[in-house]
C-alpha atoms as a PDB file:
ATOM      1  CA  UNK A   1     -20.195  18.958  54.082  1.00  0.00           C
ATOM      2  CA  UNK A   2     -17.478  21.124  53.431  1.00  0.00           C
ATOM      3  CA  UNK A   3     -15.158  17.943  52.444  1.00  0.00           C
ATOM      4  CA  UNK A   4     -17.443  16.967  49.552  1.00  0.00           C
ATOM      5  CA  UNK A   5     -16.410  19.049  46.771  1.00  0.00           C
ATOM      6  CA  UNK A   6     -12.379  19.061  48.092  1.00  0.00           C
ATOM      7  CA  UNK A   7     -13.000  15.348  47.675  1.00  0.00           C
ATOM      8  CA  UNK A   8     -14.972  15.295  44.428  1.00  0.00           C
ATOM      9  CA  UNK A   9     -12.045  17.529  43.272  1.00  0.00           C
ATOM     10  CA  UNK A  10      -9.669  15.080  43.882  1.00  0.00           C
ATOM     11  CA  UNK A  11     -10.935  12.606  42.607  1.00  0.00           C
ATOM     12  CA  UNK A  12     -11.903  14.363  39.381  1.00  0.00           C
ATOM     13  CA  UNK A  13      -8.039  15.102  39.238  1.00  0.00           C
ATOM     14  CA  UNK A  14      -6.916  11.758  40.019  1.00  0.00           C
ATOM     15  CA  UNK A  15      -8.816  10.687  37.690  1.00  0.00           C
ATOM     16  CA  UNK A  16      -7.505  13.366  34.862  1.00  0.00           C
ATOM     17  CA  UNK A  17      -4.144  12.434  35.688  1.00  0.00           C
ATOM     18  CA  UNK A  18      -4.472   8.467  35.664  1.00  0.00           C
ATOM     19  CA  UNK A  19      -6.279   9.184  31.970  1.00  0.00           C
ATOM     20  CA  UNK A  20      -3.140  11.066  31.221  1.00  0.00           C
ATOM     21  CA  UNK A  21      -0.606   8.854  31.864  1.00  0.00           C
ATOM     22  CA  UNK A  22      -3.073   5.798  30.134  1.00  0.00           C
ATOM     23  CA  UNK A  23      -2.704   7.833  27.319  1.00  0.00           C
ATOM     24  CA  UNK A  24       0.693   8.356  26.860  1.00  0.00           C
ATOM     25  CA  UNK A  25       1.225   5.101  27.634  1.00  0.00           C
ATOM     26  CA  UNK A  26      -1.317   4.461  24.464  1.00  0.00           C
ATOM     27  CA  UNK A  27       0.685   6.322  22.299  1.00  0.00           C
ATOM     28  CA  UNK A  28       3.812   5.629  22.993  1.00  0.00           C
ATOM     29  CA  UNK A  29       2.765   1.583  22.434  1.00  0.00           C
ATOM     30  CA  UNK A  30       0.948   2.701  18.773  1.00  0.00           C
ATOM     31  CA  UNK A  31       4.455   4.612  17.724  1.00  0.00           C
ATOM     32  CA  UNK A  32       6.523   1.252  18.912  1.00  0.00           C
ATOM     33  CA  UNK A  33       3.827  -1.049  17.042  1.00  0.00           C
ATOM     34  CA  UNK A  34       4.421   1.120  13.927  1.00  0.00           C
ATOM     35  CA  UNK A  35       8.190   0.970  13.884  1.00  0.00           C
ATOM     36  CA  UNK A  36       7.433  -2.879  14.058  1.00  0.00           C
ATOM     37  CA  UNK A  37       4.848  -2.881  11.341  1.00  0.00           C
ATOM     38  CA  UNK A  38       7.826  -0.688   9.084  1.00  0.00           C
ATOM     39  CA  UNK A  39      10.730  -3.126  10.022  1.00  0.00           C
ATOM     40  CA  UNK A  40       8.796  -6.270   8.990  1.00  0.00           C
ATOM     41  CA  UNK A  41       7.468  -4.536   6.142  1.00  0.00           C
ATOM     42  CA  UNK A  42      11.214  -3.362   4.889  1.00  0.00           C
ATOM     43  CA  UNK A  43      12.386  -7.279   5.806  1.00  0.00           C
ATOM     44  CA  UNK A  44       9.471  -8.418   3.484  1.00  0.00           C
ATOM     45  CA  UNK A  45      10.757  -5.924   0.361  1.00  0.00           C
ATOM     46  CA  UNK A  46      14.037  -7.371   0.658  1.00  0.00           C
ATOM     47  CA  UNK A  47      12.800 -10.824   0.509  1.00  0.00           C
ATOM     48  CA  UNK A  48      10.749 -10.659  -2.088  1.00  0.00           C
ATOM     49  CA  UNK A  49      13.728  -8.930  -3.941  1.00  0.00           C
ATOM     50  CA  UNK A  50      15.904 -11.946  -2.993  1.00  0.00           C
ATOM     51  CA  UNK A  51      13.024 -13.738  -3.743  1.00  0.00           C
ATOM     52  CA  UNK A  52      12.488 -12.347  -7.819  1.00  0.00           C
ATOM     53  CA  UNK A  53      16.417 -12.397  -7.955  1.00  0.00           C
ATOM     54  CA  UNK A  54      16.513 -16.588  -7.211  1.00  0.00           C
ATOM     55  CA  UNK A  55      13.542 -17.234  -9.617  1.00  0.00           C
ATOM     56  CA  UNK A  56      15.944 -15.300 -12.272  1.00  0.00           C
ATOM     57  CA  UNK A  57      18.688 -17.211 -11.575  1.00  0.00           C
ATOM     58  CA  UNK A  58      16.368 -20.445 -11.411  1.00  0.00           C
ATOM     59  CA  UNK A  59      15.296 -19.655 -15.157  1.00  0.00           C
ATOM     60  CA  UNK A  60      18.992 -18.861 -16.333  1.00  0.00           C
ATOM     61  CA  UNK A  61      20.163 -21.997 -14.869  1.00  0.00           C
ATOM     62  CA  UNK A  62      17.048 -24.112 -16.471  1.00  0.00           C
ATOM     63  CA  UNK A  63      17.676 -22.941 -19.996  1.00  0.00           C
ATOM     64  CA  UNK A  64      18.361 -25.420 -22.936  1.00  0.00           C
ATOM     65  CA  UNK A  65      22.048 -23.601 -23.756  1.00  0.00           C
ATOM     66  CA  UNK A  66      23.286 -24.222 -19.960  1.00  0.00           C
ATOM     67  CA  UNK A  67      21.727 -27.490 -19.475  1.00  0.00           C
ATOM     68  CA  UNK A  68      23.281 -28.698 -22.380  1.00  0.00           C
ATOM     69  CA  UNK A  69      26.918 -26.765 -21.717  1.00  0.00           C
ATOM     70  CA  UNK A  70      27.047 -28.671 -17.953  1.00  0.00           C
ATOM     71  CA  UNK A  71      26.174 -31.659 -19.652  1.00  0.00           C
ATOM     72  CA  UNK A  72      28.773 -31.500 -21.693  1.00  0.00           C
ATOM     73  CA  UNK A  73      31.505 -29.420 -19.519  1.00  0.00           C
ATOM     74  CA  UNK A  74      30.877 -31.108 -15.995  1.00  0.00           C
ATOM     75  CA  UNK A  75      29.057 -34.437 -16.585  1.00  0.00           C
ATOM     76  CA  UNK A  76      31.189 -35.409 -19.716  1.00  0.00           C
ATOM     77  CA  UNK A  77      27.898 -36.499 -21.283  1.00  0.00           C
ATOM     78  CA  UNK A  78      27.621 -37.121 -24.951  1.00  0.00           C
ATOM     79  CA  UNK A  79      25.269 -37.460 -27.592  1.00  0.00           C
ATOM     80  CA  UNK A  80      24.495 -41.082 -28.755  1.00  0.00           C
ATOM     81  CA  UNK A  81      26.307 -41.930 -32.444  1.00  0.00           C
ATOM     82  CA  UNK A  82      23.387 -44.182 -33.056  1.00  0.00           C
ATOM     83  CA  UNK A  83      19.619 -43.668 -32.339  1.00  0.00           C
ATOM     84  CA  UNK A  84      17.522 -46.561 -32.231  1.00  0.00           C
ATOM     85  CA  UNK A  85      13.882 -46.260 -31.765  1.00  0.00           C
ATOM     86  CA  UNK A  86      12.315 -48.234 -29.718  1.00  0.00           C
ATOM     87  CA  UNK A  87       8.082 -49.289 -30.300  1.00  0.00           C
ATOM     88  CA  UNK A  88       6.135 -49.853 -27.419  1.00  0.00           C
END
């Protein structure tokens, strides 16, 4: 009889420390899951700044005044002297 509570307090502790170790073991997988979460959340801000600075460009490129100038410039396109309409 004099074994049961030396035991029961060794197992009480074993269990404490096991607990312990579970949670710093928690922890320490919540701090690395959170620098995660922050690098793919900083990668995602410069994307979407990449992304705003290509839709920009994509606009400046798609205006009248610079379709017309590579039209001119690099295709050596020219207006028609003569228009002739066409009916259906």
């Amino acid at each position: 009889m004099k074994w049961l509570p030396v035991t029961s307090l060794l197992v009480v502790l074993a269990a404490a420390v096991v607990s312990g170790v579970q949670v710093a073991r928690q922890a320490h997988d919540v701090r690395e899951l959170h620098a995660a979460l922050q690098d793919v959340q900083h990668r995602q801000d410069e994307l979407m700044s990449e992304y705003t600075r290509l839709l920009l460009e994509r606009s400046a490129l798609s205006a009248y005044q610079n379709i017309e100038r590579v039209a001119v410039t690099e295709l050596a396109m020219t207006f028609p002297e003569q228009v002739e309409r066409i009916a259906p």
